[in-house]
Protein backbone atom coordinates (compact mmCIF):
# COMPACT_ATOMS: atom_id res chain seq x y z
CA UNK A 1 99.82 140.40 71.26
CA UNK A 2 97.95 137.68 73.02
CA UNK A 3 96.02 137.89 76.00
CA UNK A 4 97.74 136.54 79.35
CA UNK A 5 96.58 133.77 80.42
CA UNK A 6 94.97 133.30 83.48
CA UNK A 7 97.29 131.18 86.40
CA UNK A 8 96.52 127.56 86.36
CA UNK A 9 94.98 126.29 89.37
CA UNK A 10 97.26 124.07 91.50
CA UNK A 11 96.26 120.58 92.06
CA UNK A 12 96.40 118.02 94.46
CA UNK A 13 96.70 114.32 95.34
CA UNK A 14 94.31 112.48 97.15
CA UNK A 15 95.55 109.06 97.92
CA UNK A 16 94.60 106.07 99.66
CA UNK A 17 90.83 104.18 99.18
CA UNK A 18 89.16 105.41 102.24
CA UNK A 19 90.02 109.11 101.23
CA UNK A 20 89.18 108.71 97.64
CA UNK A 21 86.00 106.68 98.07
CA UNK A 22 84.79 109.66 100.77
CA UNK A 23 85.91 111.79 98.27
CA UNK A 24 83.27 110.54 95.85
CA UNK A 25 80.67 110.39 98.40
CA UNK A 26 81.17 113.61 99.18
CA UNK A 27 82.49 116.09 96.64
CA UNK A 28 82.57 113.95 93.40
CA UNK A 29 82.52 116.97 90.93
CA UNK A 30 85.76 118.09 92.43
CA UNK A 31 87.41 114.85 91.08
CA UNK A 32 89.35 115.57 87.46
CA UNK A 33 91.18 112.83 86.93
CA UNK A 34 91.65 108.77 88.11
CA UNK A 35 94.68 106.50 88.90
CA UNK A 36 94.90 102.90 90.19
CA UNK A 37 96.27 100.08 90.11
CA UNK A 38 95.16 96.55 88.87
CA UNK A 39 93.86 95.40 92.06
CA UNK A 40 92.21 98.54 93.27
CA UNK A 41 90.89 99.10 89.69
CA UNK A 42 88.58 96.11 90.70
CA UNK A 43 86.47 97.94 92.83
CA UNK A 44 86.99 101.09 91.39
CA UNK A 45 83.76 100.81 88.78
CA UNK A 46 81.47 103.47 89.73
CA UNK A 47 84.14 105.76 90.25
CA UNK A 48 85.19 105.49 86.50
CA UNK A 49 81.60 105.37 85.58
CA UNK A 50 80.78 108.81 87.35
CA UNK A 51 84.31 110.10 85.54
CA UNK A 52 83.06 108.75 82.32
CA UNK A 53 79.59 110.47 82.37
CA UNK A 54 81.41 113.88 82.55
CA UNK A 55 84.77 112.82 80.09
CA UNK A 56 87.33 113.16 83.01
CA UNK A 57 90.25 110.79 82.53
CA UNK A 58 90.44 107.62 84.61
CA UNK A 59 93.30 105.08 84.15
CA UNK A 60 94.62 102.18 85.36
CA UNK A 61 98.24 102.39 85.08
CA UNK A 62 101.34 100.30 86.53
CA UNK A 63 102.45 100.67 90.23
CA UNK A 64 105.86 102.56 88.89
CA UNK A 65 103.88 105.24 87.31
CA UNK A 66 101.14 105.57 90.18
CA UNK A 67 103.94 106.45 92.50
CA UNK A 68 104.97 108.87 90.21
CA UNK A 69 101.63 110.73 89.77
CA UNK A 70 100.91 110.46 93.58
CA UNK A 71 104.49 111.59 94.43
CA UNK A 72 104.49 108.74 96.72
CA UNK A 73 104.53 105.11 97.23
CA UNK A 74 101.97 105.56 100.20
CA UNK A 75 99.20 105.83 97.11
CA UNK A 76 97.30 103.07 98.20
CA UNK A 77 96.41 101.64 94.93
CA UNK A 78 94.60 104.83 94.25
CA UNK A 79 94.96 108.44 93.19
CA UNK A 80 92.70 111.31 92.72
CA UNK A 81 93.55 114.74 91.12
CA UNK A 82 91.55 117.70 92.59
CA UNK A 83 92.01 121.70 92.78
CA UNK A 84 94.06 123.01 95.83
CA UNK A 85 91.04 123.80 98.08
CA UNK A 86 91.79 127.68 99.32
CA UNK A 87 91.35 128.41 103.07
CA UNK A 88 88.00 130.13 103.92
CA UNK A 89 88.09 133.64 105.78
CA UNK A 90 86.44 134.01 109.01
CA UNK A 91 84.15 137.00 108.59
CA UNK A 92 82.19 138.21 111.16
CA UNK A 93 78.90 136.11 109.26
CA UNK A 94 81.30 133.06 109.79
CA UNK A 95 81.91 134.38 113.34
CA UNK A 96 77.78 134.75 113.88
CA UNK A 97 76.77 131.70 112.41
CA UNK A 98 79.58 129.65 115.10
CA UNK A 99 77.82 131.29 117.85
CA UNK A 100 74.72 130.49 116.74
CA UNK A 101 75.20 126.94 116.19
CA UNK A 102 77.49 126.84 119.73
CA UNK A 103 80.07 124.80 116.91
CA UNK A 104 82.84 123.51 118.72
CA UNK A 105 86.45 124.73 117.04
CA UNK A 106 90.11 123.91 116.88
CA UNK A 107 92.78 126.22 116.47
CA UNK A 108 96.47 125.01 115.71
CA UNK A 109 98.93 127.13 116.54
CA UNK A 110 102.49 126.42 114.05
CA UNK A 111 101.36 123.16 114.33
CA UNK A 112 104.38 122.19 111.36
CA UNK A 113 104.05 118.23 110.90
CA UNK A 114 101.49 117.59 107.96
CA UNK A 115 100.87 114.13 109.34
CA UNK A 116 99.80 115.17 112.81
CA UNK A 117 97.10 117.87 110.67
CA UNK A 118 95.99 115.03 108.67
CA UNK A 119 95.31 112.91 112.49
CA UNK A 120 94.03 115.96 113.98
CA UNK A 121 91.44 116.37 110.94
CA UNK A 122 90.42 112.93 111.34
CA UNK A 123 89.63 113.03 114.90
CA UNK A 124 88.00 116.36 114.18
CA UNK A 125 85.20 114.60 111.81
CA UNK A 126 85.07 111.67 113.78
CA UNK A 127 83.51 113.97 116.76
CA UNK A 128 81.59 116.38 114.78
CA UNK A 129 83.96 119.22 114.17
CA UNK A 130 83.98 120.99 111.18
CA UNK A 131 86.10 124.41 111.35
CA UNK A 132 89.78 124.31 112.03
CA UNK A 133 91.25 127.31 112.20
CA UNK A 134 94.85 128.24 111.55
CA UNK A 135 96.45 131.39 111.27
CA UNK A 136 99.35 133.26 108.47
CA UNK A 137 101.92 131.79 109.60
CA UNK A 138 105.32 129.91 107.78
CA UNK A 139 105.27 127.12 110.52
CA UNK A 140 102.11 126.08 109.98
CA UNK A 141 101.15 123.07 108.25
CA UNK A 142 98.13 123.29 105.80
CA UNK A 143 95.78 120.79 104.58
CA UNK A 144 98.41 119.11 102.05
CA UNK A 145 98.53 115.97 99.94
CA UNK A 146 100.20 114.55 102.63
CA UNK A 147 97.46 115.72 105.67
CA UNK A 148 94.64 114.30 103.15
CA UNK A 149 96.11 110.73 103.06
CA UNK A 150 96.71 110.45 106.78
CA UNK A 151 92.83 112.00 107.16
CA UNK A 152 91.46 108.90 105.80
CA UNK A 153 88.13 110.49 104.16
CA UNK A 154 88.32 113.37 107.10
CA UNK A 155 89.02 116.35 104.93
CA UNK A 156 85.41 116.13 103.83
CA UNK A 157 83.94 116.68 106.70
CA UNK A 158 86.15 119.69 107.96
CA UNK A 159 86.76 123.24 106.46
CA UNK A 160 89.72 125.10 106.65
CA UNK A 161 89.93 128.49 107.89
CA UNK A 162 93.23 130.94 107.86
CA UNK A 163 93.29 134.30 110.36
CA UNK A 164 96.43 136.67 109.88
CA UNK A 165 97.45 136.20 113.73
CA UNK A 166 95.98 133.94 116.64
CA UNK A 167 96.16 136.04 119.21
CA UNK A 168 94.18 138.99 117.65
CA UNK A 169 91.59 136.34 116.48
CA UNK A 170 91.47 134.14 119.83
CA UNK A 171 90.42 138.04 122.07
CA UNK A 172 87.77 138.25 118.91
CA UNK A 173 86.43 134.40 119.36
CA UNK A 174 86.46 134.49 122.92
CA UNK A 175 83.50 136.53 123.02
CA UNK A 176 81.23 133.84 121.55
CA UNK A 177 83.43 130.48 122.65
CA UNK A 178 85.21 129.34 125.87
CA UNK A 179 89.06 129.35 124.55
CA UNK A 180 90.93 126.30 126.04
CA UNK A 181 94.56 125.88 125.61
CA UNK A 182 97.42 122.92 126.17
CA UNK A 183 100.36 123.35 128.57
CA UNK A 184 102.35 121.66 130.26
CA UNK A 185 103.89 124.16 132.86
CA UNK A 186 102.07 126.16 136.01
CA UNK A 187 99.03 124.78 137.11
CA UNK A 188 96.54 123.52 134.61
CA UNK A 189 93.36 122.31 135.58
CA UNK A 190 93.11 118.43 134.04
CA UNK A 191 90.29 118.57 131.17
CA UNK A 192 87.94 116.41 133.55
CA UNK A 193 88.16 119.36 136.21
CA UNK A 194 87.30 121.89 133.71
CA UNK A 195 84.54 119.55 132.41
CA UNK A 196 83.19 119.05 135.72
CA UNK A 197 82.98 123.06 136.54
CA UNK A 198 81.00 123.29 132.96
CA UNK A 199 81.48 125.52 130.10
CA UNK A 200 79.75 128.88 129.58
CA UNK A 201 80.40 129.03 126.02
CA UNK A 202 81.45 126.30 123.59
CA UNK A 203 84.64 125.49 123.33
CA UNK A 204 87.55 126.50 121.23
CA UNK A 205 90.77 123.86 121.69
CA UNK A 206 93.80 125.09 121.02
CA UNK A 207 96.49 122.60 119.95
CA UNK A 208 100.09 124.48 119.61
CA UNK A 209 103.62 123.66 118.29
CA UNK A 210 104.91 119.88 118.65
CA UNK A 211 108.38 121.58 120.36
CA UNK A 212 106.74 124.75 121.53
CA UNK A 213 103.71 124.73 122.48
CA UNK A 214 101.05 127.37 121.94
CA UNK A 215 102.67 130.73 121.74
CA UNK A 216 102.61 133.03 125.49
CA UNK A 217 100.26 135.79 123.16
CA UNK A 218 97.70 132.89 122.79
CA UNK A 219 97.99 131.18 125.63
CA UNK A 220 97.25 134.76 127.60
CA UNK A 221 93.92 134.59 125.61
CA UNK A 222 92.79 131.31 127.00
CA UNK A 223 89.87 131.32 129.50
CA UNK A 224 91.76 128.27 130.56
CA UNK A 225 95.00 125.98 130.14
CA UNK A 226 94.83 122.61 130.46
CA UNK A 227 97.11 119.74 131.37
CA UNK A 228 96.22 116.22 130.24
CA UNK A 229 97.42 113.62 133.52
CA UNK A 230 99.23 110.67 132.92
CA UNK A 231 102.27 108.48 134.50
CA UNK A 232 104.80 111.53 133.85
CA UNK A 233 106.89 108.61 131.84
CA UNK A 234 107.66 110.98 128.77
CA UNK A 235 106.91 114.98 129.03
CA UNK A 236 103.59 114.72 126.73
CA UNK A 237 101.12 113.44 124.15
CA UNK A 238 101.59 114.19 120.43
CA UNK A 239 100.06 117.01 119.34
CA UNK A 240 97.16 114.13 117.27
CA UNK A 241 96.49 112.35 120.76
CA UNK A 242 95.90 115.55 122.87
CA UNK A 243 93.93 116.66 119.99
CA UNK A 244 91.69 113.64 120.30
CA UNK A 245 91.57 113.25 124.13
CA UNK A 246 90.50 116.76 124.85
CA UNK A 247 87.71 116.18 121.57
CA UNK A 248 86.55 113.20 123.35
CA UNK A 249 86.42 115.28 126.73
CA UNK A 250 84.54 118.47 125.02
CA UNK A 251 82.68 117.82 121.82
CA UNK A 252 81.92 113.90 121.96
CA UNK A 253 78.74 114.78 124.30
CA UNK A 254 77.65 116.52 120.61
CA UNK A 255 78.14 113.38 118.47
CA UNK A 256 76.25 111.19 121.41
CA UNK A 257 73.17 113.46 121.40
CA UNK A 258 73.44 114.44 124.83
């Protein structure tokens, strides 16, 4: 009788030159194999050369077949193969190590579009934030082939953690962070009010559902709900652009220095 085999690892896509060139400045040894066209193949040299030193397949292959490995024509010219990346578990080291850093976190709450994750990601590294937390749930969007493209390089910077429920984790977090939440009903304080009162605690934004919101057992958690002002022309921001407003408001004075 032979011996089972172990399940094989699921892989993933990374598409698009600015995500597989951070890719190789980043994480190279999680790269297994190479595709790309003729004219990205031009400037592709040292990538091949770093696969080559290793023996990891690299090929440059027509523009039919690169859609077909990439499972889209958005490829860019360009596709890496890695291992799925698993989602980390917050334990309660995770949990002491935020505090003592005062990191700045985002949750998403069923946020379900891939392509608003891969925007929110890339605002994320752009201002310094490296946890996003998400929790169990079937809505939810994870860090897909598709969330990696529209990142442009982001998912590099950024880990991924999952919770079993946000509500149970947000009363948990709120301990060590100042939980701030989007709304759009009631009365929210603008982001520049609750800037302007200061934060006793870093801050935790909480980015829910595109249709929905963040669910009423989250929002209940929040030390505060905000409302982001503008010309009430249509009801709200996308999920992305509230995601990089309120970063700008609340973590930028990290990536300045101040």
């Amino acid at each position: 009788m032979k011996p089972s085999q172990p399940p094989r690892q699921k892989e993933l896509n990374v598409c698009g030159w600015q995500a597989v060139s951070t890719l190789f400045a980043r994480h190279p040894a999680e790269v297994r194999r190479l595709f790309f066209d003729a004219a990205t193949g031009r400037r592709a040299g040292e990538f091949c050369s770093q696969l080559a030193q290793h023996k990891k397949v690299y090929r440059q292959v027509e523009a039919a077949e690169l859609e077909k490995i990439g499972g889209t024509k958005l490829h860019g010219g360009i596709v890496a193969v890695i291992a799925e990346r698993p989602l980390k578990k917050v334990t309660r080291e995770v949990l002491a190590e935020w505090a003592r850093t005062k990191a700045p976190l985002l949750l998403l709450d069923r946020v379900s579009n891939a392509n608003n994750v891969g925007a929110i990601v890339r605002t994320a590294a752009f201002f310094g934030v490296k946890a996003v937390i998400v929790a169990d749930h079937p809505q939810q969007a994870l860090p897909g082939e598709a969330a990696h493209r529209v990142a442009e390089g982001g998912m590099e910077f950024v880990e991924f953690y999952r919770v079993p429920a946000l509500p149970e984790f947000c009363a948990e977090l709120k301990r060590t962070h100042f939980l701030l939440g989007t709304s759009l009903t009631g009365n929210q304080l603008s982001p520049a009010q609750v800037k302007e009162r200061g934060l006793p605690r870093p801050p935790a934004i909480i980015l829910g559902n595109e249709e929905k919101g963040i669910a009423p057992g989250v929002a209940a958690q929040c030390d505060r709900l905000l409302k982001i002002p503008g010309a009430d022309t249509v009801e709200s921001l996308n999920v992305s652009a509230a995601a990089a407003v309120l970063c700008w408001e609340f973590c930028a004075a990290r990536t300045r220095g101040e």
